[in-house]
Every structure is written in structure tokens, then in C-alpha cells.
N, C-alpha and C. Protein backbone atom coordinates (compact mmCIF):
# COMPACT_ATOMS: atom_id res chain seq x y z
N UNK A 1 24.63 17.46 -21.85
CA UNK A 1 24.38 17.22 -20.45
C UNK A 1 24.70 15.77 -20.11
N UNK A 2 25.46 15.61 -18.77
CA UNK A 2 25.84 14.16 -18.74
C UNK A 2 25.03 13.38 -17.69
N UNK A 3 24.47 13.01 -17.87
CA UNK A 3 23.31 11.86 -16.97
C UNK A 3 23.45 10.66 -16.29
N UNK A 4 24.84 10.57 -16.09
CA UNK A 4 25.14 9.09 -15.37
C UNK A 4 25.84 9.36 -14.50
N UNK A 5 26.04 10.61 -14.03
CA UNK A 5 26.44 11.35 -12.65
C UNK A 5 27.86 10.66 -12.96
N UNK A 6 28.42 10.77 -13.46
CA UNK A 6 30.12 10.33 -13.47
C UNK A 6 31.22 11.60 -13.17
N UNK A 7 30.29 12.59 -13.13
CA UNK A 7 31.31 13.82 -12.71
C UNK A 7 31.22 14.20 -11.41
N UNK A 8 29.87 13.25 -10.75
CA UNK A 8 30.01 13.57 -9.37
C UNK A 8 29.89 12.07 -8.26
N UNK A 9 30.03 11.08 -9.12
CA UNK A 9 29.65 10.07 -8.25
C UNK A 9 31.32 9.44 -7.35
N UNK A 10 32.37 10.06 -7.59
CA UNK A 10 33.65 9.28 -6.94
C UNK A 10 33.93 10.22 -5.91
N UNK A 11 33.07 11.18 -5.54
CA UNK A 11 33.15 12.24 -4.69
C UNK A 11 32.77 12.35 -3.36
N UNK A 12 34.17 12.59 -2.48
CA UNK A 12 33.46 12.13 -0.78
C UNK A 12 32.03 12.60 -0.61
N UNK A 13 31.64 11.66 0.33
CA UNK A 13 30.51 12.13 1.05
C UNK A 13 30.53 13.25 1.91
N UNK A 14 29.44 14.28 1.81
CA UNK A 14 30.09 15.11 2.82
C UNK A 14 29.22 15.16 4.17
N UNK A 15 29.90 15.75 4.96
CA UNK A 15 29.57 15.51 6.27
C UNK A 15 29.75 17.15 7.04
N UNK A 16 28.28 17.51 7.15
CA UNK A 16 28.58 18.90 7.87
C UNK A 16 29.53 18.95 8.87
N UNK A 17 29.74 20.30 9.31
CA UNK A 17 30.42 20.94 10.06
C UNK A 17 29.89 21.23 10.98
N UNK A 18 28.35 21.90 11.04
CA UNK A 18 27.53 22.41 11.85
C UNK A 18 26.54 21.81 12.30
N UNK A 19 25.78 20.66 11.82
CA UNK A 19 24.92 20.10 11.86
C UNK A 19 25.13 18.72 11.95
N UNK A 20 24.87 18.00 13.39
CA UNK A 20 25.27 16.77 13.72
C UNK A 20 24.49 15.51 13.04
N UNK A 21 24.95 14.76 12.77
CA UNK A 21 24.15 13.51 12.11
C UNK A 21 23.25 13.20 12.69
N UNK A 22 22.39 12.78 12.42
CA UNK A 22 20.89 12.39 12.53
C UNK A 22 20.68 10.81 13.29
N UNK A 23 20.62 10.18 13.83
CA UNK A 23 20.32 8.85 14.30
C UNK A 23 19.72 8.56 13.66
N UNK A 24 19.60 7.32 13.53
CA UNK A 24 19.17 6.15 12.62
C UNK A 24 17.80 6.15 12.95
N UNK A 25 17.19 6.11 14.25
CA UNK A 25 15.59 5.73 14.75
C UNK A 25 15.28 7.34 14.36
N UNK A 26 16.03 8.52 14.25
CA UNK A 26 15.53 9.83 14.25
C UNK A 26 15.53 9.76 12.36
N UNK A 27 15.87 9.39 11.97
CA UNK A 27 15.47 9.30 10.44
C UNK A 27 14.68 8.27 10.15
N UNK A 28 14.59 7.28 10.72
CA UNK A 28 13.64 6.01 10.34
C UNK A 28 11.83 6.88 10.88
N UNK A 29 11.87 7.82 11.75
CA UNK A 29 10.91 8.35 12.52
C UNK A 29 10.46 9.79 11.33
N UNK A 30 11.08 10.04 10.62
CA UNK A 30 11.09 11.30 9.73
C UNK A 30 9.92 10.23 8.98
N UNK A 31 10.55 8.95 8.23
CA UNK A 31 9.44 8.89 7.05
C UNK A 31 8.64 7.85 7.41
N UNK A 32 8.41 7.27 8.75
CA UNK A 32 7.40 6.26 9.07
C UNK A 32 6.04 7.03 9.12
N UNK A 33 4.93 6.12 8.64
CA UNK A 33 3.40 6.53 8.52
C UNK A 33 3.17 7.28 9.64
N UNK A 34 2.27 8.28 9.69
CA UNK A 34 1.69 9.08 10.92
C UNK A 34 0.21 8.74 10.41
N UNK A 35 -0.70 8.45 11.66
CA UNK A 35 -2.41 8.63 11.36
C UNK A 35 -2.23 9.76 11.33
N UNK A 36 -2.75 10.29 10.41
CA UNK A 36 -3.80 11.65 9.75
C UNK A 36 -5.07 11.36 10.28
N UNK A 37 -5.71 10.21 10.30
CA UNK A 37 -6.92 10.37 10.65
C UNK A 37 -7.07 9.42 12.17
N UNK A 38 -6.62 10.08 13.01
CA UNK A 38 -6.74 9.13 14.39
C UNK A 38 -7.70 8.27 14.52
N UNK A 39 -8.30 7.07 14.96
CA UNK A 39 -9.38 6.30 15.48
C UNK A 39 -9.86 6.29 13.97
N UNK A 40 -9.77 6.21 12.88
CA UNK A 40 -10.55 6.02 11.61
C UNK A 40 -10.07 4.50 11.26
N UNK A 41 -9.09 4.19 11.36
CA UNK A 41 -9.03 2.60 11.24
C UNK A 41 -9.78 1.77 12.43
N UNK A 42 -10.04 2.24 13.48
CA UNK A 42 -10.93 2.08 14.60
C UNK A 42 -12.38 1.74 13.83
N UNK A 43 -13.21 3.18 13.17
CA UNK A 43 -14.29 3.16 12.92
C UNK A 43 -14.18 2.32 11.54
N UNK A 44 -13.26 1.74 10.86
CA UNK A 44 -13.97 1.09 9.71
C UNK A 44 -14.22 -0.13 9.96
N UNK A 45 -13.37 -0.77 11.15
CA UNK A 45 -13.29 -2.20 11.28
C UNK A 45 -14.33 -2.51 12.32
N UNK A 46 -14.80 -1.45 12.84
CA UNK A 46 -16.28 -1.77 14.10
C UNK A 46 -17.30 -1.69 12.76
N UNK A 47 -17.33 -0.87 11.34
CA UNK A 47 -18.44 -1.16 10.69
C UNK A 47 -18.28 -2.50 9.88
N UNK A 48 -17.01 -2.93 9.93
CA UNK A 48 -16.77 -3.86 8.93
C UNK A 48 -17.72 -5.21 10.18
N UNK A 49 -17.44 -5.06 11.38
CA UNK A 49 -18.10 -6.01 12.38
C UNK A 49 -19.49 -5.56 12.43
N UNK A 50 -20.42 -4.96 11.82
CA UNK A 50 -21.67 -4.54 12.50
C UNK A 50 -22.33 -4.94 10.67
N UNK A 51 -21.37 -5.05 9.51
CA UNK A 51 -21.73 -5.55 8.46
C UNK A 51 -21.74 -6.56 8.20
N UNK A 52 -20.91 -7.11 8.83
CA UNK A 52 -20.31 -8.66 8.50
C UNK A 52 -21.98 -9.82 8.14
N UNK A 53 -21.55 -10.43 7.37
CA UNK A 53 -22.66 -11.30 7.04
C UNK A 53 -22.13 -12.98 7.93
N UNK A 54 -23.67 -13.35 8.60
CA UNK A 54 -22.96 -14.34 10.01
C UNK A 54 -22.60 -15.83 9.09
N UNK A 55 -22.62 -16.91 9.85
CA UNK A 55 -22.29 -17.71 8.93
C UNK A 55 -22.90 -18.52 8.60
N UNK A 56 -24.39 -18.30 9.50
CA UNK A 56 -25.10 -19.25 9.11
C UNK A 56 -26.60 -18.42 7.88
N UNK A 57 -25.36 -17.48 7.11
CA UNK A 57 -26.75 -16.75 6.60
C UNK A 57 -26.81 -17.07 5.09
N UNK A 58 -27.69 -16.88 4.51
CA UNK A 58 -27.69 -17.90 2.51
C UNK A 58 -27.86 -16.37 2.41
N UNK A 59 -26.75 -16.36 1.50
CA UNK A 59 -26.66 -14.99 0.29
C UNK A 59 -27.06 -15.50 -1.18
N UNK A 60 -27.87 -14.88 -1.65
CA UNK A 60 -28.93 -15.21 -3.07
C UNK A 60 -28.40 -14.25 -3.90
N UNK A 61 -28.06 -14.78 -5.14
CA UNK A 61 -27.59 -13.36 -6.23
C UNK A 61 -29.15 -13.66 -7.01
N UNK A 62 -28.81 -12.75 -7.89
CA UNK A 62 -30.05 -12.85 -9.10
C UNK A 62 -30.39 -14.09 -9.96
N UNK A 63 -29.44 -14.68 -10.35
CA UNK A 63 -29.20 -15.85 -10.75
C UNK A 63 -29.93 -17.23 -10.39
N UNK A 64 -29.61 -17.13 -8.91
CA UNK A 64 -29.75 -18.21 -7.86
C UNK A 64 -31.69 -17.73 -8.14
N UNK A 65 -31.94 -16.63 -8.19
CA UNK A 65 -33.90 -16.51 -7.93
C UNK A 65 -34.41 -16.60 -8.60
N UNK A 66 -33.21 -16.86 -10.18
CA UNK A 66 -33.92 -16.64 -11.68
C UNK A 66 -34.89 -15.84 -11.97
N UNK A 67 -34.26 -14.26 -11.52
CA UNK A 67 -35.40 -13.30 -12.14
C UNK A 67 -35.08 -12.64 -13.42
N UNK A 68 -35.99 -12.14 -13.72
CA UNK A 68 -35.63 -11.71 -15.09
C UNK A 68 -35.20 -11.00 -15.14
């Protein structure tokens, strides 16, 4: 089996007969992202704002309280 496509790589491109070429924005539009989940990047970034730690707040690890 030959694997470096050399029996088919010097070979015109082909170009239907029946089926007109595609535009460039109509193929760029085939594989650009679609939301699947509408308004869900909406809801993470209103929780990411309702979590947010402010700036005037002291965050303490375990360390910092020296517990055992």
C-alpha cells in the first residue's frame, strides 16, 4: 500500500459539473462555532460577578491561621 499519495497527488483538481462552488464566507460559516448553549456564557460571567471576591477583602488560607 502506498502512503504518500504519489499516485494521486499530480492530479487536477476537480470541479463539479452540477454543483456550484461554495463561497468563501459560505464555507468559513459551515465550520465557525455555533452556541449550543445560548445565554450560558451570559450566566457564567453574571456568577463569576456575584462571586467575585472585592478588593478590599483579606483571604486567609490555613496556613496564614496556623491551624492544625
Amino acid at each position: 500500500m502506498n502512503h504518500d499519495y504519489s499516485d494521486i497527488i499530480d492530479l487536477p483538481h476537480h470541479v463539479s459539473s452540477r454543483h456550484p462552488q461554495m463561497s468563501v464566507h459560505d464555507r468559513a460559516a459551515q465550520f465557525a462555532p455555533f452556541a449550543a448553549l445560548t445565554g450560558y456564557g451570559d450566566m457564567i460571567d453574571e456568577a463569576g460577578e456575584q462571586n467575585a471576591v472585592a478588593d478590599d477583602t483579606v483571604v486567609f488560607t490555613a496556613e496564614d491561621l496556623d491551624l492544625p
